[in-house]
PDB file of N, CA and C in Angstrom:
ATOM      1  N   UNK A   1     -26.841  11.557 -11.884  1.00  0.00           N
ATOM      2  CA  UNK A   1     -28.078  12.244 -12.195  1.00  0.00           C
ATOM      3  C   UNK A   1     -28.554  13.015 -10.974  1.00  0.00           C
ATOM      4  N   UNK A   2     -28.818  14.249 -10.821  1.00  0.00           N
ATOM      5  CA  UNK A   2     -29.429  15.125 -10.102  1.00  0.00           C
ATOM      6  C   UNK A   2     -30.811  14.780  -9.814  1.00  0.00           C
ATOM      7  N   UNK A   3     -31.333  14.788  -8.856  1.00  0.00           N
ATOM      8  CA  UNK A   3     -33.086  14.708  -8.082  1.00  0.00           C
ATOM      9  C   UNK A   3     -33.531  15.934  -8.416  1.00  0.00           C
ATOM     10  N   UNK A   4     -34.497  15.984  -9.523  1.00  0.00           N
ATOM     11  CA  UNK A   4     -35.439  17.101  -9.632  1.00  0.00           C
ATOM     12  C   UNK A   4     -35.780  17.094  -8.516  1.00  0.00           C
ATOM     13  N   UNK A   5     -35.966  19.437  -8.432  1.00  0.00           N
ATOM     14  CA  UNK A   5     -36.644  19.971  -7.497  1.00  0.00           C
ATOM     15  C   UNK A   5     -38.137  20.034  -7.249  1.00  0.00           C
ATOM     16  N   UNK A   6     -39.089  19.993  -6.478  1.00  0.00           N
ATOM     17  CA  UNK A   6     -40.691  19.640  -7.313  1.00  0.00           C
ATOM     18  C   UNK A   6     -41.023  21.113  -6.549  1.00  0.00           C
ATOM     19  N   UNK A   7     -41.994  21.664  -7.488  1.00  0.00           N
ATOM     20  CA  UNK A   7     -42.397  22.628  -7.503  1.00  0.00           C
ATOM     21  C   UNK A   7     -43.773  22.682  -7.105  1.00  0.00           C
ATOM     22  N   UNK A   8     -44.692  23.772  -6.881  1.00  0.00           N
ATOM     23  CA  UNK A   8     -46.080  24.191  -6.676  1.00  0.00           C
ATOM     24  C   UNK A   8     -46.270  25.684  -7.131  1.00  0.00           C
ATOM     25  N   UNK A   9     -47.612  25.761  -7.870  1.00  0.00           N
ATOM     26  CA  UNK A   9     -47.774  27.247  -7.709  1.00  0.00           C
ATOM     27  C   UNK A   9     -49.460  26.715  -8.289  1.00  0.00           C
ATOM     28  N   UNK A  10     -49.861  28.511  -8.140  1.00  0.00           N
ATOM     29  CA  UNK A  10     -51.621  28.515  -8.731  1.00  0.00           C
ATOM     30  C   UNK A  10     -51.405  28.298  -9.918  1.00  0.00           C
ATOM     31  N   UNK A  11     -52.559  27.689 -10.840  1.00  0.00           N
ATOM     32  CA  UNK A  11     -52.589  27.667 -12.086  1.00  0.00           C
ATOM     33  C   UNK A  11     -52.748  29.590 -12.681  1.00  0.00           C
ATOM     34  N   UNK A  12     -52.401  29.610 -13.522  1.00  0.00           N
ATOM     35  CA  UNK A  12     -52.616  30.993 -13.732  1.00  0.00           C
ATOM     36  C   UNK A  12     -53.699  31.056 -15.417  1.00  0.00           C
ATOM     37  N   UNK A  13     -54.240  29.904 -15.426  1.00  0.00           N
ATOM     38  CA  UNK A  13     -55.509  29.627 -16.827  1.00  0.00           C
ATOM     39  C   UNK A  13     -56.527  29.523 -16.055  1.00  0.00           C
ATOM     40  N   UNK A  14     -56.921  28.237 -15.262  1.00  0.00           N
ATOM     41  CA  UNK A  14     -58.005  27.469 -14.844  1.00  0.00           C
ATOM     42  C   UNK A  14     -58.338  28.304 -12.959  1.00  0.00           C
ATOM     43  N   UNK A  15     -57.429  28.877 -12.807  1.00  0.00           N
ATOM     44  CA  UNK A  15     -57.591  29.790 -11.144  1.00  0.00           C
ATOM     45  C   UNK A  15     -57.713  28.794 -10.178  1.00  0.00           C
ATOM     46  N   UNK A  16     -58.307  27.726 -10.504  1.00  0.00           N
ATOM     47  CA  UNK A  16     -58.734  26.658  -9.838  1.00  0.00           C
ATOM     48  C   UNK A  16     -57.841  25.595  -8.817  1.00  0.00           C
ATOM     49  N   UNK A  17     -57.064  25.342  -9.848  1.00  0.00           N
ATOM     50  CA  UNK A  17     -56.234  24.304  -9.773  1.00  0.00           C
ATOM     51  C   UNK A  17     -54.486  24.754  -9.342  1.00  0.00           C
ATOM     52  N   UNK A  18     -53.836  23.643  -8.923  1.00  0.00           N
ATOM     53  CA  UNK A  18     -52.396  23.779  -8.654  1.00  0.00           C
ATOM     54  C   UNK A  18     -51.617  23.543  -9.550  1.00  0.00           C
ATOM     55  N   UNK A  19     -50.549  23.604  -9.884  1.00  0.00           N
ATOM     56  CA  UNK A  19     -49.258  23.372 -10.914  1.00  0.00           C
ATOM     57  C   UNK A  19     -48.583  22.997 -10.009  1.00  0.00           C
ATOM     58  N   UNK A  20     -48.121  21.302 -10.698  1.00  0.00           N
ATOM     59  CA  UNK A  20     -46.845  20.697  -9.935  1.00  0.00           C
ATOM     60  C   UNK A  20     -45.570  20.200 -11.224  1.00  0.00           C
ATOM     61  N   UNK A  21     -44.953  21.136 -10.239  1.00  0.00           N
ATOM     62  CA  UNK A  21     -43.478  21.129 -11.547  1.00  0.00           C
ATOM     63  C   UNK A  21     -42.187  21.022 -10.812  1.00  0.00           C
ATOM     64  N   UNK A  22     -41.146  20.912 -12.131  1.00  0.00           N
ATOM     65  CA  UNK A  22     -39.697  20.256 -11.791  1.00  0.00           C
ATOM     66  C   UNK A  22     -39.294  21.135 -11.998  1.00  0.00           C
ATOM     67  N   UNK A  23     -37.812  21.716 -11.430  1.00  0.00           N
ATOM     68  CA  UNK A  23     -36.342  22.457 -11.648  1.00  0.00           C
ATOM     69  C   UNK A  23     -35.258  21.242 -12.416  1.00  0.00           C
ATOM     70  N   UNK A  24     -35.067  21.374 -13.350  1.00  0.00           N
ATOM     71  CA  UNK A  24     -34.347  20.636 -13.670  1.00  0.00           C
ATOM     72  C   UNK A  24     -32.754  21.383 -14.643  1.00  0.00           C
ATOM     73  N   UNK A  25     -31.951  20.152 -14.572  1.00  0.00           N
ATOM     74  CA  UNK A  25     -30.662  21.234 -15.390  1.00  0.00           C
ATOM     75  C   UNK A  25     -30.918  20.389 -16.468  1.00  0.00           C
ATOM     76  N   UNK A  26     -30.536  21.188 -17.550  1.00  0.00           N
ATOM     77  CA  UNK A  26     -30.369  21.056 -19.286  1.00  0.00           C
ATOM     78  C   UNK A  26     -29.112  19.784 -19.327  1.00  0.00           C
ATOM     79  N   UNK A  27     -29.246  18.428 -19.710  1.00  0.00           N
ATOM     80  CA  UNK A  27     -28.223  17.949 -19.805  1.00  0.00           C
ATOM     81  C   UNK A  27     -27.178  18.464 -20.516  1.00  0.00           C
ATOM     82  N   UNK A  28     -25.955  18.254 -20.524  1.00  0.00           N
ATOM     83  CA  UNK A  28     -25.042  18.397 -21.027  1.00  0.00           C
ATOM     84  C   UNK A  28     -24.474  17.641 -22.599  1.00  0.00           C
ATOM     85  N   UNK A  29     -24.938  16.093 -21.814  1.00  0.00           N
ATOM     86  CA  UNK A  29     -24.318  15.130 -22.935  1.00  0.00           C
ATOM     87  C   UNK A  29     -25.734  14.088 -22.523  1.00  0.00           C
ATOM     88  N   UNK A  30     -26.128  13.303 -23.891  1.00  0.00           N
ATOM     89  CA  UNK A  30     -26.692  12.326 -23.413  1.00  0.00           C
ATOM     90  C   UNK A  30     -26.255  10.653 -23.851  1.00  0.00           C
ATOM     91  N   UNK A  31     -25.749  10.075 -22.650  1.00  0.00           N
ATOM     92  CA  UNK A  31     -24.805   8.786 -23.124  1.00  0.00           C
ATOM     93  C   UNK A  31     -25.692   7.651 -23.663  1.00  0.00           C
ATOM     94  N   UNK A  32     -25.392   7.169 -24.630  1.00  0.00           N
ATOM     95  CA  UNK A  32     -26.005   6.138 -25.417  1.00  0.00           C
ATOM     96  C   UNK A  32     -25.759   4.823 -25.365  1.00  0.00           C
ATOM     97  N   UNK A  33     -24.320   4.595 -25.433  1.00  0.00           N
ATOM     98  CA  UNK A  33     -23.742   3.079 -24.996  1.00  0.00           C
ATOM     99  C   UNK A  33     -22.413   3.397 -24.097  1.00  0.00           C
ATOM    100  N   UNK A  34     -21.438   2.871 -23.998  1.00  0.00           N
ATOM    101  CA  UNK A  34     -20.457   3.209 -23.444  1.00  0.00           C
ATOM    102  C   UNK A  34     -19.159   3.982 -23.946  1.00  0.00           C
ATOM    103  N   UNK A  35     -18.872   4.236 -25.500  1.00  0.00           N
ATOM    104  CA  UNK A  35     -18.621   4.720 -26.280  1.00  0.00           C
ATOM    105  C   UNK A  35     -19.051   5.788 -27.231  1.00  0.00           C
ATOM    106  N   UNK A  36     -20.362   6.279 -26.897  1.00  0.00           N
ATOM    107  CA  UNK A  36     -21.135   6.845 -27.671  1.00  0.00           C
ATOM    108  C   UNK A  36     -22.129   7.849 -26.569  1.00  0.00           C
ATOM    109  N   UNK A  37     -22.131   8.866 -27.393  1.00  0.00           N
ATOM    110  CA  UNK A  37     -23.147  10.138 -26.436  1.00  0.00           C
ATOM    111  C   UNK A  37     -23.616  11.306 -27.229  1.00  0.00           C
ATOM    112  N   UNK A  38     -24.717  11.738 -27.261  1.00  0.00           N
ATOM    113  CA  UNK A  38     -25.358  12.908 -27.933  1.00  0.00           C
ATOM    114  C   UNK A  38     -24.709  14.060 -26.743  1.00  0.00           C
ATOM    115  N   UNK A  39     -24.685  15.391 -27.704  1.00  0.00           N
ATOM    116  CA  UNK A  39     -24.137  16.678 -27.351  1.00  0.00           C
ATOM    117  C   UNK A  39     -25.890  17.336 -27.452  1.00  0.00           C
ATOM    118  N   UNK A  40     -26.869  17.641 -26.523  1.00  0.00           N
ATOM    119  CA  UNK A  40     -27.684  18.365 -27.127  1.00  0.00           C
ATOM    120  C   UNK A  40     -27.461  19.480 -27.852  1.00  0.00           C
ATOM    121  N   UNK A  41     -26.506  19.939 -27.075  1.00  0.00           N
ATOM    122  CA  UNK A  41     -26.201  22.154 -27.241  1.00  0.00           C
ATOM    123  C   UNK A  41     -26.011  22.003 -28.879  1.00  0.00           C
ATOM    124  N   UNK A  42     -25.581  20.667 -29.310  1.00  0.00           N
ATOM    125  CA  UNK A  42     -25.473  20.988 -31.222  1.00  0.00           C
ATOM    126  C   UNK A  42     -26.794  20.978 -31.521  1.00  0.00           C
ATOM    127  N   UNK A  43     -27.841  20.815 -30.585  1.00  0.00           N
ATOM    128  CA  UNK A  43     -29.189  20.188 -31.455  1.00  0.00           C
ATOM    129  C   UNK A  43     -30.101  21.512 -30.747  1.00  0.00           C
ATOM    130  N   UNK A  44     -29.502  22.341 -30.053  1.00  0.00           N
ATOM    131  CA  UNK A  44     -30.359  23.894 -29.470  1.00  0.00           C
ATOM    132  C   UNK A  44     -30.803  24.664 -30.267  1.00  0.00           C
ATOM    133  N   UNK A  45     -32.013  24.780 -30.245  1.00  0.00           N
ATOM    134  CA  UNK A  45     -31.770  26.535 -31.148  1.00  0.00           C
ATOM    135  C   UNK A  45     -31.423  27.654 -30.239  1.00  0.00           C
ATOM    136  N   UNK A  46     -30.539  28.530 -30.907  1.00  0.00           N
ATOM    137  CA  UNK A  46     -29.855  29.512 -30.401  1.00  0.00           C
ATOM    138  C   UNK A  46     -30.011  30.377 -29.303  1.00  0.00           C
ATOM    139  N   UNK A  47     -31.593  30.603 -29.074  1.00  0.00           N
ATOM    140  CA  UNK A  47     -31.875  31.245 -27.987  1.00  0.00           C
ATOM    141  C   UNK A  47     -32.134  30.442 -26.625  1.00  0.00           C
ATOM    142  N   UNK A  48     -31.996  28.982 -26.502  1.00  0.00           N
ATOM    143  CA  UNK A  48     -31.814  27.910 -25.502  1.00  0.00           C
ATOM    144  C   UNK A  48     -30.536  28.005 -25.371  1.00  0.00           C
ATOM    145  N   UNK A  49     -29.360  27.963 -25.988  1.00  0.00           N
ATOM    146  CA  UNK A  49     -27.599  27.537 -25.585  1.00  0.00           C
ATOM    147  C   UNK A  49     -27.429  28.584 -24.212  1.00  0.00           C
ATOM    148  N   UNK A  50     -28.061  29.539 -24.183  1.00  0.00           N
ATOM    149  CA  UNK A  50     -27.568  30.492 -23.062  1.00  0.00           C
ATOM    150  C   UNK A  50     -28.140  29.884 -22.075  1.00  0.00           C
ATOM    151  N   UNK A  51     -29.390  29.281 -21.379  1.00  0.00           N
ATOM    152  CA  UNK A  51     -29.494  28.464 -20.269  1.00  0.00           C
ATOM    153  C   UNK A  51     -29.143  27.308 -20.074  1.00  0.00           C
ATOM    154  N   UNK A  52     -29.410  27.091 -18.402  1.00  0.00           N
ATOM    155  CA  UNK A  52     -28.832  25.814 -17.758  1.00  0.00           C
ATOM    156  C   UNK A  52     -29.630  25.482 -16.871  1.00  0.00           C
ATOM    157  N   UNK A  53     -31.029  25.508 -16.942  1.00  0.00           N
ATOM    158  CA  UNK A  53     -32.029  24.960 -15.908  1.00  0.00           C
ATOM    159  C   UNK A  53     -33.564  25.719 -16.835  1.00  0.00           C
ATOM    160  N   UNK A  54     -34.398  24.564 -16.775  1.00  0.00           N
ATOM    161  CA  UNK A  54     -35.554  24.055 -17.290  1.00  0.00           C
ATOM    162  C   UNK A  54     -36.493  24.288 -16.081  1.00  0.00           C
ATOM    163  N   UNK A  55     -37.594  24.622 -15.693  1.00  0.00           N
ATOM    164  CA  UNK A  55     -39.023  24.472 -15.417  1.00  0.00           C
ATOM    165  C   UNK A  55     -39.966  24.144 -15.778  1.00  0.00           C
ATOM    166  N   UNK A  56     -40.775  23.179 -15.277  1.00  0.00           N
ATOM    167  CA  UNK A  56     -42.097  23.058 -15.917  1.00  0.00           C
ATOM    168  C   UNK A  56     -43.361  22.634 -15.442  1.00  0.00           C
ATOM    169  N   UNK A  57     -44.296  23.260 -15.858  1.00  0.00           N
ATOM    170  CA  UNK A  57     -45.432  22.900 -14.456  1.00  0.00           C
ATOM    171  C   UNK A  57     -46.872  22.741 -15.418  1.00  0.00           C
ATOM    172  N   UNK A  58     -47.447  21.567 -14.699  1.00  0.00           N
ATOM    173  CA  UNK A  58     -48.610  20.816 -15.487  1.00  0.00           C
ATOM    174  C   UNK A  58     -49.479  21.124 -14.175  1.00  0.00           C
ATOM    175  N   UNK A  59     -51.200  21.654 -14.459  1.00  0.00           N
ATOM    176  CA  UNK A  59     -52.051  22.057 -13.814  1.00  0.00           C
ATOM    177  C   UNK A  59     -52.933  20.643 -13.772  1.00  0.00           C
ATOM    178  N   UNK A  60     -53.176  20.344 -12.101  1.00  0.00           N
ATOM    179  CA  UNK A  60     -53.380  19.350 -11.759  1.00  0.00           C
ATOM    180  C   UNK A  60     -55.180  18.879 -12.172  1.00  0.00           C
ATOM    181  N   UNK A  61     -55.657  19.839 -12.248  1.00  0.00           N
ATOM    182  CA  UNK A  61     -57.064  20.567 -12.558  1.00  0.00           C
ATOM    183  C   UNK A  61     -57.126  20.609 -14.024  1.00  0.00           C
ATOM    184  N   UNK A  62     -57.103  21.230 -15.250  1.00  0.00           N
ATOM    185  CA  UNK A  62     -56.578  21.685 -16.231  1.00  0.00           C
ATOM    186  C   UNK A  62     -56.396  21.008 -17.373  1.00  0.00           C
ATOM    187  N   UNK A  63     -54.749  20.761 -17.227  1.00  0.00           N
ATOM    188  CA  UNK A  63     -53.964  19.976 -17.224  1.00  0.00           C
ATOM    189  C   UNK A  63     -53.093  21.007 -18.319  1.00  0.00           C
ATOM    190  N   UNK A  64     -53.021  22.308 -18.357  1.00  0.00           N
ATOM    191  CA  UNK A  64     -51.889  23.866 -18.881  1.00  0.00           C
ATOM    192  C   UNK A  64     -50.525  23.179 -18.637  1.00  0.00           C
ATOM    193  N   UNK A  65     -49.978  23.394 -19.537  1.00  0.00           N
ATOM    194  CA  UNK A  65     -48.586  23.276 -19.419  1.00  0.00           C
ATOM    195  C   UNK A  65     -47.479  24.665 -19.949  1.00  0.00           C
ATOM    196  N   UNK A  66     -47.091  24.830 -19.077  1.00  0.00           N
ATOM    197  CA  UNK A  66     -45.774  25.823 -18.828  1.00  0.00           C
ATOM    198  C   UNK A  66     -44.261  25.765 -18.506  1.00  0.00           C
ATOM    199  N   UNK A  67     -43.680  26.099 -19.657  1.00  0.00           N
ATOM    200  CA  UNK A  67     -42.328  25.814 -19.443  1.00  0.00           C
ATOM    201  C   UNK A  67     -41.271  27.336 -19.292  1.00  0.00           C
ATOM    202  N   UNK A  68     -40.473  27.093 -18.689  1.00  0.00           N
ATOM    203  CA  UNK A  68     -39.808  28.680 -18.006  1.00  0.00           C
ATOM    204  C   UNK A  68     -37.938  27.600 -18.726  1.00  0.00           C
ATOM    205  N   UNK A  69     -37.258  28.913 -18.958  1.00  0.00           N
ATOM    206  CA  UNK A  69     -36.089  28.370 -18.647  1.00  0.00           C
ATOM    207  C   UNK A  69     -34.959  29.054 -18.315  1.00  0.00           C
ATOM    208  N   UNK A  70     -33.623  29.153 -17.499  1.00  0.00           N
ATOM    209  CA  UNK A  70     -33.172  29.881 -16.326  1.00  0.00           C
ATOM    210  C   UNK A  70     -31.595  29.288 -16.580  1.00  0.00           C
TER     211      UNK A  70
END
């Protein structure tokens, strides 16, 4: 498992407040037992399969949520 990146930026709703968010990658597979694993990319809708990294940032003030994906 990869260490999310942690993020900062201004809120861009509340002006006020900060946004603290993750870089994260799109799993691939998600393992269930030792024999067994979900494929998300079958469970994507179509305009998600083309990325491979997620953002997302919750306003500490606020509490806006924004998701980017890359």
């Amino acid at each position: 498992m990869v260490t999310p990146k942690i993020l900062t930026r201004k809120c861009t709703e509340c002006r006020d407040g900060m946004m603290e968010g993750e870089l994260q990658a799109i799993p691939n597979e998600i393992p269930l037992s030792s024999y067994q694993k979900i494929v998300p990319f079958n469970y994507m809708p179509e305009i998600m399969k083309k990325h491979h990294f997620y953002k997302i940032f919750i306003c500490n003030n606020c509490g806006y949520l924004k998701i980017f994906f890359s």
